[in-house]
C-alpha atoms as a PDB file:
ATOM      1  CA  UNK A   1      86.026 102.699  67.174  1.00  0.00           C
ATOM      2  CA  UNK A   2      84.123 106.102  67.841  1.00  0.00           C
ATOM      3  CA  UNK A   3      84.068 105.278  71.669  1.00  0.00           C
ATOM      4  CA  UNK A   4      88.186 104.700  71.831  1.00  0.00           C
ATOM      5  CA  UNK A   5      88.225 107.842  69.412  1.00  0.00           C
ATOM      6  CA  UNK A   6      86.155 109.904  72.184  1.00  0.00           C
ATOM      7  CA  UNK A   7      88.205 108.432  74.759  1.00  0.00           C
ATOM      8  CA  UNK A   8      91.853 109.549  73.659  1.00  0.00           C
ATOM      9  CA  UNK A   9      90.313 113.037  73.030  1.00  0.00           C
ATOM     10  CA  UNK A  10      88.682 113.224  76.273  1.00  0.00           C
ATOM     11  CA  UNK A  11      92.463 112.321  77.856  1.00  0.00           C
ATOM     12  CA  UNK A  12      93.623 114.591  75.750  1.00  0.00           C
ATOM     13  CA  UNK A  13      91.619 117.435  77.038  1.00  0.00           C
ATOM     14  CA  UNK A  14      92.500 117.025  80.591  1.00  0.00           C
ATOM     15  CA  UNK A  15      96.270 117.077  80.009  1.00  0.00           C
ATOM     16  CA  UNK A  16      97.315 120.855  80.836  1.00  0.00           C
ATOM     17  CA  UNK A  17      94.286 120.338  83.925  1.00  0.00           C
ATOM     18  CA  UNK A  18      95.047 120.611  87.828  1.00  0.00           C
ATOM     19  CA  UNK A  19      94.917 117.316  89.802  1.00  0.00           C
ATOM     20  CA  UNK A  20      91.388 118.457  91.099  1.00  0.00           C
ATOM     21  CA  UNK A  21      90.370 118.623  87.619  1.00  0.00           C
ATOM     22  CA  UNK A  22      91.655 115.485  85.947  1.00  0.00           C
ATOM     23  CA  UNK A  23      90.215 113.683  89.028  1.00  0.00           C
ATOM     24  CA  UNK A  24      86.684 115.585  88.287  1.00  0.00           C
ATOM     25  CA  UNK A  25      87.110 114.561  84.991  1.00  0.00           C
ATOM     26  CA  UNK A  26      88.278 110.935  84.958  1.00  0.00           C
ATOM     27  CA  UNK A  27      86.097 110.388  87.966  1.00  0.00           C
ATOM     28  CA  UNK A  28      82.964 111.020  86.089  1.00  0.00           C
ATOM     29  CA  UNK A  29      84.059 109.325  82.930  1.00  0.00           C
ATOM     30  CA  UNK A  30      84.082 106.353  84.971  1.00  0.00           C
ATOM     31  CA  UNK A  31      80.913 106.951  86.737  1.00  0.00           C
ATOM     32  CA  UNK A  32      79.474 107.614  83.855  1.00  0.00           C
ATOM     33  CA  UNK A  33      80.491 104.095  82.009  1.00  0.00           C
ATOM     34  CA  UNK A  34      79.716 102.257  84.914  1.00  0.00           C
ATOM     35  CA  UNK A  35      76.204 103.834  85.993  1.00  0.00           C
ATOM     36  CA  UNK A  36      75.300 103.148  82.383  1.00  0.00           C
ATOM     37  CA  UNK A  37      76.756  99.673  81.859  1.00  0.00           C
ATOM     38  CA  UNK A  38      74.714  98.845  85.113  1.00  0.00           C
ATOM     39  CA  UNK A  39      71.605 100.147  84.828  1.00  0.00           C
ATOM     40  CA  UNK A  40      71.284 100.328  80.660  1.00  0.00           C
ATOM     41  CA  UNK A  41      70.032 103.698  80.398  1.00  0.00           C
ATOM     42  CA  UNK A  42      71.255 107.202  80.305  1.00  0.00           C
ATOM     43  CA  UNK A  43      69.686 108.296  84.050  1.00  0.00           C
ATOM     44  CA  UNK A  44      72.372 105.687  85.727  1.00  0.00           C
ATOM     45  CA  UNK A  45      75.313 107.198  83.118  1.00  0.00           C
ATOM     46  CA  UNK A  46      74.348 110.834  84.242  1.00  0.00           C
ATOM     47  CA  UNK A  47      73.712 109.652  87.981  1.00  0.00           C
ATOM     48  CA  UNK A  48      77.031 107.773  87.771  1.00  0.00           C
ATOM     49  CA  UNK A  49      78.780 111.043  86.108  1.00  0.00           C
ATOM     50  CA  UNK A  50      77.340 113.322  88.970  1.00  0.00           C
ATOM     51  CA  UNK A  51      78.878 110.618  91.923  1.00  0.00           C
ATOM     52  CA  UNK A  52      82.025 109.949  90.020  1.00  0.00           C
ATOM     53  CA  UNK A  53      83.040 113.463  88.959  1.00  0.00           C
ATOM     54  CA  UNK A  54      82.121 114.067  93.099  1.00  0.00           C
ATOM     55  CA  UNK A  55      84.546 111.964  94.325  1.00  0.00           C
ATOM     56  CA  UNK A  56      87.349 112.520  91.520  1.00  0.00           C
ATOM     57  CA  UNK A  57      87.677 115.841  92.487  1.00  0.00           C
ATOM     58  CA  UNK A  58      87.508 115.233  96.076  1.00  0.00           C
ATOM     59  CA  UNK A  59      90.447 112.531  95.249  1.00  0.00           C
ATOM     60  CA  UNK A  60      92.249 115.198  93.262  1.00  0.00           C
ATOM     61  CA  UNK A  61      91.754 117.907  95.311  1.00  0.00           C
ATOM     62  CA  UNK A  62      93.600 115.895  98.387  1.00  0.00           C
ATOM     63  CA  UNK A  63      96.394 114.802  96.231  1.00  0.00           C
ATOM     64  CA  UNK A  64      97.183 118.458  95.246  1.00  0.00           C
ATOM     65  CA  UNK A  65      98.482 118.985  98.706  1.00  0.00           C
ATOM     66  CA  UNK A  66     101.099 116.639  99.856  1.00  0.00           C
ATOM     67  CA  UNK A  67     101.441 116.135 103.665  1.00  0.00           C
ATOM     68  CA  UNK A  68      98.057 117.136 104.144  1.00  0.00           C
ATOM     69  CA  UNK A  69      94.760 115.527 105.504  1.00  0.00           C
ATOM     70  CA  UNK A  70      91.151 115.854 105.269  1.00  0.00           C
ATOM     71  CA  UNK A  71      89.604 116.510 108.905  1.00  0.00           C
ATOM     72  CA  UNK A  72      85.988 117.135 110.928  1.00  0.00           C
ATOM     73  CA  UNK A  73      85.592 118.103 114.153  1.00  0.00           C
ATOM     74  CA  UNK A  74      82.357 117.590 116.838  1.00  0.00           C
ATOM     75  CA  UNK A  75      80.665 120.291 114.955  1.00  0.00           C
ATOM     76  CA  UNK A  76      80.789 118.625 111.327  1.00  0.00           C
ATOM     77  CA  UNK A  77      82.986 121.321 110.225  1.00  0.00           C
ATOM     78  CA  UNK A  78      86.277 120.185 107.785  1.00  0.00           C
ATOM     79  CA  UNK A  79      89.728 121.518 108.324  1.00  0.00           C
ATOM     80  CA  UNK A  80      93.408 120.304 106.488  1.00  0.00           C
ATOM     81  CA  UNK A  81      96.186 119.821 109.162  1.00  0.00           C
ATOM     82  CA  UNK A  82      98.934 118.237 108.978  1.00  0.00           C
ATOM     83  CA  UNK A  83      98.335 114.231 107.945  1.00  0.00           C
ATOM     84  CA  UNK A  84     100.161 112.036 111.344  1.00  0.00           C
ATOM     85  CA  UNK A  85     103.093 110.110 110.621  1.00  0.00           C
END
């Protein structure tokens, strides 16, 4: 019961958030459940936090801009263009 209590105020809390945020947020949630559920211990949770909240925000952070993609070029370096059609 305390766990689905945390849960609904967690999603609470990320309500009024930007997509980059929420993504952060729900991203290491779910890291965080998983890395623990895994391994058993609280290293894998925060390990699982740290990747999660990573790639949420990463996730977010691309859906905040519609029509837009993630590049590289021969140097490593990232630009947003214009996503092909």
């Amino acid at each position: 019961m305390k766990k689905a209590i945390v849960l609904v105020l967690l999603a609470l809390s990320v309500v009024s958030c930007t997509q980059t945020e929420k993504g952060a947020g729900i991203g290491a949630v779910s890291g965080a459940i998983i890395g623990g559920a895994i391994t058993g211990n609280v290293r894998g949770a925060a390990v699982g936090a740290a990747i999660g909240g990573v790639s949420g925000a990463v996730i977010g952070n691309v859906s905040e801009q519609p029509g837009q993609c993630y590049y590289r070029d021969r140097y490593g370096r990232r630009y947003i263009d214009s996503c092909p059609r």
